[in-house]
N, C-alpha and C. Protein backbone atom coordinates (compact mmCIF):
# COMPACT_ATOMS: atom_id res chain seq x y z
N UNK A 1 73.31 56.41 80.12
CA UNK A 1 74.21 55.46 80.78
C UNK A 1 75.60 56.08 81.00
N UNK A 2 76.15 56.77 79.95
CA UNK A 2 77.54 57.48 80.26
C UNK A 2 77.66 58.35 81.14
N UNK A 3 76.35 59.18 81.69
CA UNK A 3 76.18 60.60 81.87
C UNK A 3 75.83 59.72 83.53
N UNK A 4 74.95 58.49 84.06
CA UNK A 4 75.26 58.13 85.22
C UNK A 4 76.79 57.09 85.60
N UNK A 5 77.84 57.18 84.33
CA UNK A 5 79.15 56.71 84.76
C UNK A 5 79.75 57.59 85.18
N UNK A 6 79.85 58.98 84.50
CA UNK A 6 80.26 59.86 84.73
C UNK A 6 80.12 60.57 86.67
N UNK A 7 78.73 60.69 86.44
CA UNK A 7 78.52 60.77 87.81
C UNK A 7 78.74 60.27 89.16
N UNK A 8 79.26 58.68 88.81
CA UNK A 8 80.12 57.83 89.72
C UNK A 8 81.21 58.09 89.66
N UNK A 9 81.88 58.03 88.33
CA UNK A 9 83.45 58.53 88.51
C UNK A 9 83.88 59.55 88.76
N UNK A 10 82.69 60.77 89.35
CA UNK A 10 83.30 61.92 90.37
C UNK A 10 83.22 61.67 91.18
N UNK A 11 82.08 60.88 91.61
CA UNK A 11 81.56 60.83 93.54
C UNK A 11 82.94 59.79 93.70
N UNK A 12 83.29 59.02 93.16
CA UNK A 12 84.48 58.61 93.21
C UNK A 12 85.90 59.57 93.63
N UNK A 13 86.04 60.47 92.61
CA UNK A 13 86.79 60.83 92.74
C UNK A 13 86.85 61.84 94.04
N UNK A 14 85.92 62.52 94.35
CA UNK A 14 85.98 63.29 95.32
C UNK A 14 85.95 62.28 96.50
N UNK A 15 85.82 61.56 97.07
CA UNK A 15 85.88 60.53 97.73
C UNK A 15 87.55 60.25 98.03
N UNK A 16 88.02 60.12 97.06
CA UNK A 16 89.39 59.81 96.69
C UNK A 16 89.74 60.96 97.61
N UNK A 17 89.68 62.55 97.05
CA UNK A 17 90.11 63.46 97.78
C UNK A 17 90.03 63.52 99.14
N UNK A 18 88.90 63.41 99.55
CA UNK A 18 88.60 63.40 101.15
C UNK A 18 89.56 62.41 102.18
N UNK A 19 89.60 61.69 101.12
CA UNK A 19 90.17 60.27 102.33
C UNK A 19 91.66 60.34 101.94
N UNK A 20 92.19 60.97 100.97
CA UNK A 20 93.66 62.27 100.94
C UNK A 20 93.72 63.03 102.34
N UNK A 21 92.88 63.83 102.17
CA UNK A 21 92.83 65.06 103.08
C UNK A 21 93.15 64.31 104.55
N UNK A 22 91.48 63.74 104.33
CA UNK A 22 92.07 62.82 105.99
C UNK A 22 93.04 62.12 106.31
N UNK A 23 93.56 61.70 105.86
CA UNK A 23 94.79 60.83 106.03
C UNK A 23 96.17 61.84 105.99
N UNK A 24 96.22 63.25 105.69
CA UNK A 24 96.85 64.31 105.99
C UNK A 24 96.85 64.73 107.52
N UNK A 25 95.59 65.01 107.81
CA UNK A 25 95.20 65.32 109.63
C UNK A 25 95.55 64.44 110.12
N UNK A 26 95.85 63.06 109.98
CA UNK A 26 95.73 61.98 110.87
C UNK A 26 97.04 61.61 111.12
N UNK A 27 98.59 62.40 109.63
CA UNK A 27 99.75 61.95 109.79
C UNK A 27 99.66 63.08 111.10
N UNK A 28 99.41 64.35 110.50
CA UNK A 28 99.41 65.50 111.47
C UNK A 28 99.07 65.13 113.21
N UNK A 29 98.60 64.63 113.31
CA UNK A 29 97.49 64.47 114.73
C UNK A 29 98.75 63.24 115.29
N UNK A 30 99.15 62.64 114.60
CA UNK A 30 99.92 61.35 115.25
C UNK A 30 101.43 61.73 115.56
N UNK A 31 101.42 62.68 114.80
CA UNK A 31 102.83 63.49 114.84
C UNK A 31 102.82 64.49 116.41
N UNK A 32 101.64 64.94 115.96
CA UNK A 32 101.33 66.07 117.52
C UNK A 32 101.35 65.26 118.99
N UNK A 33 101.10 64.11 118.87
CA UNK A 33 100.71 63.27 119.42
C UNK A 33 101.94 62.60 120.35
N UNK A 34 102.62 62.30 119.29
CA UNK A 34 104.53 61.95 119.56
C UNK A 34 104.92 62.81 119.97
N UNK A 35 105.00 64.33 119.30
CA UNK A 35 105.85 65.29 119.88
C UNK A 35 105.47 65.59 121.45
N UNK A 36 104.07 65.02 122.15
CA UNK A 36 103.54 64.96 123.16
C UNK A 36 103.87 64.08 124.22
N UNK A 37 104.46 62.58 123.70
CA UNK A 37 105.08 61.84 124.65
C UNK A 37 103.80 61.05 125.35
N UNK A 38 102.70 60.76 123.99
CA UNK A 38 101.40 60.10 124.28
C UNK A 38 102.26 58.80 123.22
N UNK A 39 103.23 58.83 122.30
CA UNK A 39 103.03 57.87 121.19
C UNK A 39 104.48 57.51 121.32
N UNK A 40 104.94 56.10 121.54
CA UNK A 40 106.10 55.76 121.20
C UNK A 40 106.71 54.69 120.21
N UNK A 41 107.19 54.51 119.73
CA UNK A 41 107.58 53.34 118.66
C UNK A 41 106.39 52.88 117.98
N UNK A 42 106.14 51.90 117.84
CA UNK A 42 104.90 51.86 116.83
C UNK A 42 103.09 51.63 117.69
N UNK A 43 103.52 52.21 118.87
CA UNK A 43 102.35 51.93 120.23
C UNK A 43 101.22 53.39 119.31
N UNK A 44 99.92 52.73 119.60
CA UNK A 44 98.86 53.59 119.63
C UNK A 44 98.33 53.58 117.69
N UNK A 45 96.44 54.07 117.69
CA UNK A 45 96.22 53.56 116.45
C UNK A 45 95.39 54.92 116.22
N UNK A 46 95.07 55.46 115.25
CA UNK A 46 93.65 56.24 114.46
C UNK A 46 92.67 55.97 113.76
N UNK A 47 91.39 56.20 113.50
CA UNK A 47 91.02 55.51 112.65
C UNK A 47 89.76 56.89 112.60
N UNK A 48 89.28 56.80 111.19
CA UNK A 48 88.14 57.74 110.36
C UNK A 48 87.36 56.98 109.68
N UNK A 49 86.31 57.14 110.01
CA UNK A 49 84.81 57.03 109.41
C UNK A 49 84.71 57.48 108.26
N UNK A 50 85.12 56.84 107.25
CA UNK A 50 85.15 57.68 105.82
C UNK A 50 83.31 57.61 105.66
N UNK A 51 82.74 56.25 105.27
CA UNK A 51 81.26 56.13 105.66
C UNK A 51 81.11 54.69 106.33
N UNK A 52 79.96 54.41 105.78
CA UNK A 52 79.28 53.27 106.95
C UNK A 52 79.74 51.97 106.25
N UNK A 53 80.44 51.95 105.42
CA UNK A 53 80.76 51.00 104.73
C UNK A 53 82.70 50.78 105.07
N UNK A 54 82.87 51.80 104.87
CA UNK A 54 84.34 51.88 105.04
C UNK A 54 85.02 52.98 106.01
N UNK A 55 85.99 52.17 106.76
CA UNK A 55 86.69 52.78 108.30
C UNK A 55 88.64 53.13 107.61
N UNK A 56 88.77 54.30 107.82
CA UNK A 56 90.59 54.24 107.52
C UNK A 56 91.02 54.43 108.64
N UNK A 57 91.61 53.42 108.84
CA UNK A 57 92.74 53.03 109.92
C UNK A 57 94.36 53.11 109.68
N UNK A 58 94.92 53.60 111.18
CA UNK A 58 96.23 53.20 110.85
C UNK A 58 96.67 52.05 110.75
N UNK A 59 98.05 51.08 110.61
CA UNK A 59 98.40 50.28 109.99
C UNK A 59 99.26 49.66 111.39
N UNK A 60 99.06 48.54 111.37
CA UNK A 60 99.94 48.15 112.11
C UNK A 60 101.44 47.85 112.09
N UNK A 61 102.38 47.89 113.26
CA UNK A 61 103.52 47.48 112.95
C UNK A 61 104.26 48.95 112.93
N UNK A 62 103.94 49.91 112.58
CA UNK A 62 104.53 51.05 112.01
C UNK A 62 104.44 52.76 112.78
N UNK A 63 105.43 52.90 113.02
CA UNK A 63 105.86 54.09 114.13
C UNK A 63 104.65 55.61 113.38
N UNK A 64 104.11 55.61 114.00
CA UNK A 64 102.83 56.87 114.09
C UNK A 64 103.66 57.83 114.06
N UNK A 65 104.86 58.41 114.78
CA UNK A 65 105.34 59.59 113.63
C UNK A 65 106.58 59.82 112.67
N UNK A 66 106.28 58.69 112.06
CA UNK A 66 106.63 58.49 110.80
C UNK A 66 105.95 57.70 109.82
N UNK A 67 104.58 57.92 109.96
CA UNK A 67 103.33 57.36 109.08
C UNK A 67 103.34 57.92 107.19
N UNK A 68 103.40 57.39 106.61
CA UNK A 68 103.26 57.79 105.11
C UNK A 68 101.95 57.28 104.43
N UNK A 69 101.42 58.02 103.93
CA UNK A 69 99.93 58.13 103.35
C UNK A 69 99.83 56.68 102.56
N UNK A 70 100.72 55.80 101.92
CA UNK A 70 100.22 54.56 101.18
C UNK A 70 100.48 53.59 102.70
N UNK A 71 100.61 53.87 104.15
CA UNK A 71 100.55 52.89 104.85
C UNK A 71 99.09 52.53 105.61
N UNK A 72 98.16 53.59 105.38
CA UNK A 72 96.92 52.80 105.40
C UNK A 72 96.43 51.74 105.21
N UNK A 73 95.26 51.56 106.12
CA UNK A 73 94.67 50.32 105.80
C UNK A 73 93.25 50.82 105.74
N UNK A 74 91.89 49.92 105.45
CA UNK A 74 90.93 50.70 105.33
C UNK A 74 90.21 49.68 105.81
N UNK A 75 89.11 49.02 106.84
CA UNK A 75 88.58 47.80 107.22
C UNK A 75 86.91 48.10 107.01
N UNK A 76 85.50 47.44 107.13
CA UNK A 76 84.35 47.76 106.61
C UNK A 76 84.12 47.08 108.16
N UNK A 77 82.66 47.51 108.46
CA UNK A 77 82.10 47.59 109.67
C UNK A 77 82.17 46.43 110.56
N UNK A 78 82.79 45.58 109.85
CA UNK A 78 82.41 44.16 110.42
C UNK A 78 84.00 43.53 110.88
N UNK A 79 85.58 44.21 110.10
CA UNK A 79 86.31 44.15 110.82
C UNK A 79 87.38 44.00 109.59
N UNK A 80 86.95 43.68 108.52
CA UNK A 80 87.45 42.59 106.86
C UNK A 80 88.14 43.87 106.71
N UNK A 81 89.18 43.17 106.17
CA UNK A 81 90.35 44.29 106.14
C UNK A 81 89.88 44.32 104.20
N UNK A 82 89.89 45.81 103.99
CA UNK A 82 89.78 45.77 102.37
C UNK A 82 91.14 46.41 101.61
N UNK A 83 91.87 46.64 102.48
CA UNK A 83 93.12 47.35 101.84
C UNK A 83 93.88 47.65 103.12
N UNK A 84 95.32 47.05 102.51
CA UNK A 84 96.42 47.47 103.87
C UNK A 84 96.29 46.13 105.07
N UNK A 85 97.06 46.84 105.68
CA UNK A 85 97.60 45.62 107.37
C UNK A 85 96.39 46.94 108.27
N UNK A 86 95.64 46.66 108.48
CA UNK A 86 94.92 47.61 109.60
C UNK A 86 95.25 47.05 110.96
N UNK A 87 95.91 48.21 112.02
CA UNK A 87 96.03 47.99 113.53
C UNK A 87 95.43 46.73 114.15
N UNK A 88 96.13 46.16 115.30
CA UNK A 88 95.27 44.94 115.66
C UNK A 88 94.54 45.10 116.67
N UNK A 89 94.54 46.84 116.85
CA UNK A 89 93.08 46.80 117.94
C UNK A 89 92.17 47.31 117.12
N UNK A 90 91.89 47.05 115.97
CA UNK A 90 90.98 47.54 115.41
C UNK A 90 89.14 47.26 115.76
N UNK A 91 89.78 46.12 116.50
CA UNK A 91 88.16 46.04 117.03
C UNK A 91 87.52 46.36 117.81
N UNK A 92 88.71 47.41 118.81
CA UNK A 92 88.07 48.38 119.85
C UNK A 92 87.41 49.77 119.25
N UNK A 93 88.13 50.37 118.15
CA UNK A 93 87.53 50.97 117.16
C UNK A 93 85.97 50.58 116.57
N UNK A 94 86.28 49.88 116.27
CA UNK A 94 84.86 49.21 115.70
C UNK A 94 83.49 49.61 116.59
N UNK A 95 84.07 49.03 118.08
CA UNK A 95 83.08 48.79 119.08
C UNK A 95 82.58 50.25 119.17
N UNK A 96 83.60 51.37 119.57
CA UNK A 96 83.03 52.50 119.48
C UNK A 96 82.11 53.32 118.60
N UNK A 97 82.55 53.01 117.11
CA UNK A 97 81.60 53.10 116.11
C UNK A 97 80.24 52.64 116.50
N UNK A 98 79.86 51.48 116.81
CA UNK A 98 79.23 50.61 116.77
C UNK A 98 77.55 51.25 117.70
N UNK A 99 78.65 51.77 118.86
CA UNK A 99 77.85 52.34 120.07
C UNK A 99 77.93 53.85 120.09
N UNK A 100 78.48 54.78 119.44
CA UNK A 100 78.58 56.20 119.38
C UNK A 100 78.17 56.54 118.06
N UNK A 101 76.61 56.73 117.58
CA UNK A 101 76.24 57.35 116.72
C UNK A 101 77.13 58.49 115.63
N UNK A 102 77.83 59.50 117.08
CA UNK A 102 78.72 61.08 116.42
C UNK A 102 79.86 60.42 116.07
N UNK A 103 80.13 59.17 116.59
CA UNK A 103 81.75 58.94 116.31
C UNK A 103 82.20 59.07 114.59
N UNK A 104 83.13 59.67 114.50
CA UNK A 104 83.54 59.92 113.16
C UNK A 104 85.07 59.47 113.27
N UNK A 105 85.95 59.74 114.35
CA UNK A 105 87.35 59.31 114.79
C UNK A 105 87.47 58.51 116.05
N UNK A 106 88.42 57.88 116.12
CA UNK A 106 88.67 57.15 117.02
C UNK A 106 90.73 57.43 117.35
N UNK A 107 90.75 57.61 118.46
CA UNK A 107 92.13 57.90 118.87
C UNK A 107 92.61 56.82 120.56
N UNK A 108 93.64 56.22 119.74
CA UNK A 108 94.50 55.49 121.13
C UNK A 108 95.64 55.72 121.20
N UNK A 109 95.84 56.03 122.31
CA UNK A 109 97.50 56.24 122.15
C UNK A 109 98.26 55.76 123.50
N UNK A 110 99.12 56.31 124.16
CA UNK A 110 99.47 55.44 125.69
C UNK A 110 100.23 57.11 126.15
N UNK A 111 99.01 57.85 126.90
CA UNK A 111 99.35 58.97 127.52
C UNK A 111 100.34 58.71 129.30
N UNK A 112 101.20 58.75 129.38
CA UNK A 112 102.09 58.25 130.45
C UNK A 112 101.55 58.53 131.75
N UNK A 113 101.29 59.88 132.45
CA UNK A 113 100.84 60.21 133.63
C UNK A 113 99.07 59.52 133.72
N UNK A 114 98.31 59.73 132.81
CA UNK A 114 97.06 58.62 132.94
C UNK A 114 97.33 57.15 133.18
N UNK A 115 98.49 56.65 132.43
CA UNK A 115 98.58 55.34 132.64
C UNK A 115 98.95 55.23 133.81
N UNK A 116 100.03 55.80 134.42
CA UNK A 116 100.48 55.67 135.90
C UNK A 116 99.35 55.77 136.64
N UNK A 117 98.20 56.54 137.05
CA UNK A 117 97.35 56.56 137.65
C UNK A 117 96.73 55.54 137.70
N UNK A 118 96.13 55.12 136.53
CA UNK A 118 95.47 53.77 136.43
C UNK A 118 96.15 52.23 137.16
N UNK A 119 97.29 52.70 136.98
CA UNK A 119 97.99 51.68 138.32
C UNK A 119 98.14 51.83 139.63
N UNK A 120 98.46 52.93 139.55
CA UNK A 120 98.46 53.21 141.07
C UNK A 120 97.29 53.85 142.27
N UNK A 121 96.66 54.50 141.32
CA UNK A 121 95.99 55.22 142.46
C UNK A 121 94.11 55.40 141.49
N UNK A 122 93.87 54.20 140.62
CA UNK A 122 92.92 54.76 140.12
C UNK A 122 91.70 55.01 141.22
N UNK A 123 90.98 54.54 142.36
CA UNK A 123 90.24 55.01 142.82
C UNK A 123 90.05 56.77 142.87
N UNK A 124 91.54 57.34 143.17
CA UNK A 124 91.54 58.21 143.34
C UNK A 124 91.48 59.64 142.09
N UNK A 125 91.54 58.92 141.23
CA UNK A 125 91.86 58.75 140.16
C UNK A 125 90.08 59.46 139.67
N UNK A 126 89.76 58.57 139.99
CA UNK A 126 88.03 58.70 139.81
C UNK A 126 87.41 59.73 140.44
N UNK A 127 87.95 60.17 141.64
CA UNK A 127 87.42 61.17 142.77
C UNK A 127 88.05 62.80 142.00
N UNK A 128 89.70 62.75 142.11
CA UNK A 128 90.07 64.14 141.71
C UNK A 128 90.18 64.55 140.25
N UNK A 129 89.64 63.75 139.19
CA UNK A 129 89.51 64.65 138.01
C UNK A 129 88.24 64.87 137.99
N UNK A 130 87.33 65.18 138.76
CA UNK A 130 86.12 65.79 138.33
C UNK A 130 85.75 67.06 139.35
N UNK A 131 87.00 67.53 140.05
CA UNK A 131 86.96 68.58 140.38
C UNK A 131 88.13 69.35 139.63
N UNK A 132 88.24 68.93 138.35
CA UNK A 132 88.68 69.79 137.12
C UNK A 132 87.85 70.33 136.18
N UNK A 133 87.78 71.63 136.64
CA UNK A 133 86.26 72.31 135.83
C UNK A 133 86.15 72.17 134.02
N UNK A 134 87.59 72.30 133.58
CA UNK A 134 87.94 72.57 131.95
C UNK A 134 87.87 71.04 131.53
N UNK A 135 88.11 70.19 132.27
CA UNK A 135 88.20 68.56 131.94
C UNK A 135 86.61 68.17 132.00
N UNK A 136 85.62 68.91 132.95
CA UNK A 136 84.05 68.28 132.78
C UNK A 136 83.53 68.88 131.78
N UNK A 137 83.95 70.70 131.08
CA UNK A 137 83.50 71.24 130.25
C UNK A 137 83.80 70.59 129.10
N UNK A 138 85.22 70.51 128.76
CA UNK A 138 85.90 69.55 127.39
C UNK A 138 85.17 68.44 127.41
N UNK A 139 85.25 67.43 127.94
CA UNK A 139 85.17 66.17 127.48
C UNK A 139 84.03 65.04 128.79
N UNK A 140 83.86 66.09 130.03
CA UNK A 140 83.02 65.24 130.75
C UNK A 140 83.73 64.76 131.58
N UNK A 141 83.52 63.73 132.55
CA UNK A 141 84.23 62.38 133.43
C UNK A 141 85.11 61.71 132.40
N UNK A 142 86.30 61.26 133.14
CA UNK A 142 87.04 60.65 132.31
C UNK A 142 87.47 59.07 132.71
N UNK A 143 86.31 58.26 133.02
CA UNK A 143 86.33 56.88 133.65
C UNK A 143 87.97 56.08 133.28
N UNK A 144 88.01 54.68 134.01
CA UNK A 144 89.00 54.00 133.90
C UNK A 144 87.96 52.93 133.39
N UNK A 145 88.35 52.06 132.29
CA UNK A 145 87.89 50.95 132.15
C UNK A 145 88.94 50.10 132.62
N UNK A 146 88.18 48.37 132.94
CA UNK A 146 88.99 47.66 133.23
C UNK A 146 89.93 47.16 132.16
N UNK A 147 91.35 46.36 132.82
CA UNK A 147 92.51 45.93 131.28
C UNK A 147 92.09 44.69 130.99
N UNK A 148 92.73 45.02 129.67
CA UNK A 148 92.02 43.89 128.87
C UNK A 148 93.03 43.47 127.71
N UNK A 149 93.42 42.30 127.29
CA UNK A 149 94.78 42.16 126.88
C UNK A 149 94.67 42.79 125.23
N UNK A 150 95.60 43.56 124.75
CA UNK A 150 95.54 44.06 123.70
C UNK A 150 95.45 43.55 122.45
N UNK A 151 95.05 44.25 121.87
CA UNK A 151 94.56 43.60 120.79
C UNK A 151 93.41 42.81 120.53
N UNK A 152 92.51 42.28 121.76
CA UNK A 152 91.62 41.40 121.83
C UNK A 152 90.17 41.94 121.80
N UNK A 153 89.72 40.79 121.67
CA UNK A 153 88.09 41.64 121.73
C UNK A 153 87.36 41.89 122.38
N UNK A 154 88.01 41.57 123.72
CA UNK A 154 87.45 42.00 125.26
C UNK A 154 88.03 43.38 125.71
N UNK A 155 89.06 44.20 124.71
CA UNK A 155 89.10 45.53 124.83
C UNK A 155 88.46 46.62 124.37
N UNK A 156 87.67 46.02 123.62
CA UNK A 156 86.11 46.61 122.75
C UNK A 156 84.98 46.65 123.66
N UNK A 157 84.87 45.24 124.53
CA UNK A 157 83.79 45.06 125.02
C UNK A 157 83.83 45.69 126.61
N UNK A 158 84.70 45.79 127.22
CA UNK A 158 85.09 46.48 128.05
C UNK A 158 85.01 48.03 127.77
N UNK A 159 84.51 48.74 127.03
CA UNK A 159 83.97 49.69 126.67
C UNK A 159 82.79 49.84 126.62
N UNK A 160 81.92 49.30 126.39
CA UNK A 160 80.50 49.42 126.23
C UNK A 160 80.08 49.97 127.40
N UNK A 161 80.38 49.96 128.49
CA UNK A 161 79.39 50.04 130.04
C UNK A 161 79.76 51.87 129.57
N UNK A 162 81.19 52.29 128.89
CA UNK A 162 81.17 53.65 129.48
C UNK A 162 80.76 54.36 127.85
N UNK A 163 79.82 53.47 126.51
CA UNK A 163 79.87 54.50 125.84
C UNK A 163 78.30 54.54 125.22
N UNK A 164 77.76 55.38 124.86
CA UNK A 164 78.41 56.38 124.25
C UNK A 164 78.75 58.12 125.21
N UNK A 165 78.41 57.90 126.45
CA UNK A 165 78.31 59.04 127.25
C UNK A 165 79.71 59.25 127.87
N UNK A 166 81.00 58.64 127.55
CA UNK A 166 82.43 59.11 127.68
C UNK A 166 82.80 59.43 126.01
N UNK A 167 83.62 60.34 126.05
CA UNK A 167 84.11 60.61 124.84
C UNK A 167 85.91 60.19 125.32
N UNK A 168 85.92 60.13 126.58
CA UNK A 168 87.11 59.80 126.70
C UNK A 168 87.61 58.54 127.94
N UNK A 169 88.52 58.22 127.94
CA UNK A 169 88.59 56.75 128.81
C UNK A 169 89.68 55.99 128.65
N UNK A 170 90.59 55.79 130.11
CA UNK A 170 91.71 55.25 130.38
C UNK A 170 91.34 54.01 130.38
N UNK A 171 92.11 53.14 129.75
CA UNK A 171 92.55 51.85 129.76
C UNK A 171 93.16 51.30 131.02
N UNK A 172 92.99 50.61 131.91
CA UNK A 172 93.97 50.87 132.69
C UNK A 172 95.30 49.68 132.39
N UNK A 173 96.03 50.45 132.85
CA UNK A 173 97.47 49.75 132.71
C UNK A 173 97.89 49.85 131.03
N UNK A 174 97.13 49.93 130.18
CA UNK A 174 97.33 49.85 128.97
C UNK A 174 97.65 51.59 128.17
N UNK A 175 96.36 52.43 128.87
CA UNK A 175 96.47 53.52 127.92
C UNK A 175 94.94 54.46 127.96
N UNK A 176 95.22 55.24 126.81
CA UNK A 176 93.65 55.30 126.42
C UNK A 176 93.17 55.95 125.34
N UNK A 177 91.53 55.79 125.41
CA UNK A 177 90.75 55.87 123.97
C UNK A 177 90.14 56.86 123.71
N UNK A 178 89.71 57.81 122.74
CA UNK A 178 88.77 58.99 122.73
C UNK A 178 88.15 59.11 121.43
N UNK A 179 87.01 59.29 121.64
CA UNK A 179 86.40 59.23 119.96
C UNK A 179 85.41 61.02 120.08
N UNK A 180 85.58 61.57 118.63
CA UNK A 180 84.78 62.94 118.45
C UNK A 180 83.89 62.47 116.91
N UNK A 181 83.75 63.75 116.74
CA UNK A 181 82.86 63.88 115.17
C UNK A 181 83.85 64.59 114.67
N UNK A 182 85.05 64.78 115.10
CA UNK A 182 86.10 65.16 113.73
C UNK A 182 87.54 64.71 114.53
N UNK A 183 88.45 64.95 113.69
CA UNK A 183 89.79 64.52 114.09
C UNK A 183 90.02 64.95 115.25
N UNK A 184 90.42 66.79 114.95
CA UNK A 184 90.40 67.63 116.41
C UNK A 184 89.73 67.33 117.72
N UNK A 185 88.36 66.82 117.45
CA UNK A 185 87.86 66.63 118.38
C UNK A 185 88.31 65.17 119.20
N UNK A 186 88.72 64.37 119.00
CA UNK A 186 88.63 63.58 119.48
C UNK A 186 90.22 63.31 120.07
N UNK A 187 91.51 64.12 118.83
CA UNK A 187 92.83 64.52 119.79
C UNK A 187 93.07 65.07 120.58
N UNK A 188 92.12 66.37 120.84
CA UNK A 188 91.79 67.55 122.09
C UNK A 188 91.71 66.50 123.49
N UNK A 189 90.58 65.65 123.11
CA UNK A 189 90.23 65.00 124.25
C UNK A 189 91.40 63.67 124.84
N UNK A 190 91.99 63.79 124.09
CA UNK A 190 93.34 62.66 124.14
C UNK A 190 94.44 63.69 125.22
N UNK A 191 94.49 64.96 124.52
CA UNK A 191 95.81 65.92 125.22
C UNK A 191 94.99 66.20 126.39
N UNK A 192 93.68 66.33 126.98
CA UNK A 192 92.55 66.58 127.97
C UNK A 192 93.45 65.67 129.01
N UNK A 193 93.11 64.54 128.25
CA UNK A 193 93.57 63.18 129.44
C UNK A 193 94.75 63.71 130.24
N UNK A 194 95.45 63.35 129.26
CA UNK A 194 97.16 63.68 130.18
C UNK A 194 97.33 64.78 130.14
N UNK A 195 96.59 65.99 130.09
CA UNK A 195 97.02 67.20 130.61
C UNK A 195 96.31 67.24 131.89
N UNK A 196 95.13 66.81 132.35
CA UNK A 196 94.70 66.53 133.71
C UNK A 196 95.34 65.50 134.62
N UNK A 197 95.51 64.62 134.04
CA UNK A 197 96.68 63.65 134.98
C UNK A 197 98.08 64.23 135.24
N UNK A 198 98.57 64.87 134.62
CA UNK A 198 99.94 65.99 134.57
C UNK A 198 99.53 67.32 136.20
N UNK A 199 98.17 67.46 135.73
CA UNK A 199 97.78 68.42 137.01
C UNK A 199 97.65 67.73 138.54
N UNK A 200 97.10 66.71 137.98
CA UNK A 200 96.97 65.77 139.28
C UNK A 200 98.00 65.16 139.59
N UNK A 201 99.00 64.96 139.10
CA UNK A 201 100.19 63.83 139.46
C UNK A 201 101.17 65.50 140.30
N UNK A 202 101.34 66.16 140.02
CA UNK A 202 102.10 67.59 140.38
C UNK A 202 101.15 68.39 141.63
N UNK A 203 99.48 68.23 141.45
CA UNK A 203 99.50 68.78 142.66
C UNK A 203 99.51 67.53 143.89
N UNK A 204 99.59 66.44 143.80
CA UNK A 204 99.73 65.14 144.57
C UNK A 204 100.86 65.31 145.24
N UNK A 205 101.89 65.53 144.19
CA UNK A 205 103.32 65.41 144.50
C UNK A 205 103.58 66.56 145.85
N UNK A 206 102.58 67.86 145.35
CA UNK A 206 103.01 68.99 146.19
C UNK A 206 102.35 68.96 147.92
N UNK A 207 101.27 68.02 147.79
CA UNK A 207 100.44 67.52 149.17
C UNK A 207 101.12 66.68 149.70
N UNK A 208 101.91 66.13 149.11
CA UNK A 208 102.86 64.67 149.74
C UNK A 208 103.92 65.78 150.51
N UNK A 209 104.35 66.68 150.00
CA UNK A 209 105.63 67.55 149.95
C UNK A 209 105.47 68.16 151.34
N UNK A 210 104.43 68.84 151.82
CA UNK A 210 104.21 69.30 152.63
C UNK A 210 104.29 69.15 154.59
């Protein structure tokens, strides 16, 4: 009996460590994120698949780069917050879990030149990023879903048509979402977004120019 307590109070403890660690990448990633001009004031959320039981999320209310490791929150598959204020889109998170087997992260943030597109010109929007060869290799098509008021649970469900076969996807008017099987993966595909809308908004500008 001691010798299977024992054995819990490591898997415990290493557990403990991991969801340390992660919550290290995730100040990191939200920080990279800001210094990017994807994250402003307390706009945009993260969240890790610790397991199938328990999700660590960021916290609502609270500026992403200036996140401190006890401002977690941690919510279980169904939405029940078990520790902390967890984000109040947490249920667009969820949804992705829900429908993306690989998902391990989930990343939102409000990338500026994607969002502008999505207002203005998304048809077009749809046509010229997929004659971006590094944007179909990275991450695929990068659809617009329709807006959906934040925080709600029709911004979850408004996802489903594009997942699990987008890893990445503008919100429109709002922003957007990207989920991987690790942190990196799923911030890559975040800087993807608005580094292709950055290409497209500049060579637009230069066809108008002409």
């Amino acid at each position: 009996m001691q010798q299977d307590e024992s054995i819990i109070n490591f898997k415990k403890s290493v557990k403990h460590v991991e969801a340390k660690q992660i919550q290290t990448k995730i100040i990191e990633a939200c920080k990279r994120l800001y210094q990017k001009n994807m994250l402003a004031s307390t706009d945009g959320n993260m969240s890790f698949k610790l397991s199938n039981e328990q999700i660590l999320i960021t916290p609502a209310g609270v500026s992403k780069a200036y996140l401190e490791p006890s401002q977690f929150a941690i919510i279980d598959q169904q939405g029940n917050t078990l520790q902390g204020n967890p984000s109040s889109e947490k249920l667009m998170h969820l949804e992705v879990y829900k429908n993306c087997a690989d998902a391990l992260c989930v990343v939102h943030a409000h990338p500026p030149h994607a969002m502008a597109w999505s207002m203005t010109r998304p048809s077009q929007w749809e046509q010229l990023v997929k004659t971006l060869p590094e944007v179909l290799l990275d991450v695929g098509n990068i659809p617009i879903a329709p807006f959906a008021t934040p925080a709600t649970k029709q911004m979850g469900q408004n996802l489903i048509p594009f997942l699990p076969q987008n890893r990445a996807i503008i919100l429109a008017h709002h922003g957007a979402v990207t989920w991987g099987s690790c942190i990196d993966s799923a911030v890559n595909a975040m800087e993807r977004i608005e580094h292709a809308a950055l290409i497209l908004t500049i060579a637009s500008s230069l066809k108008e120019s002409k």
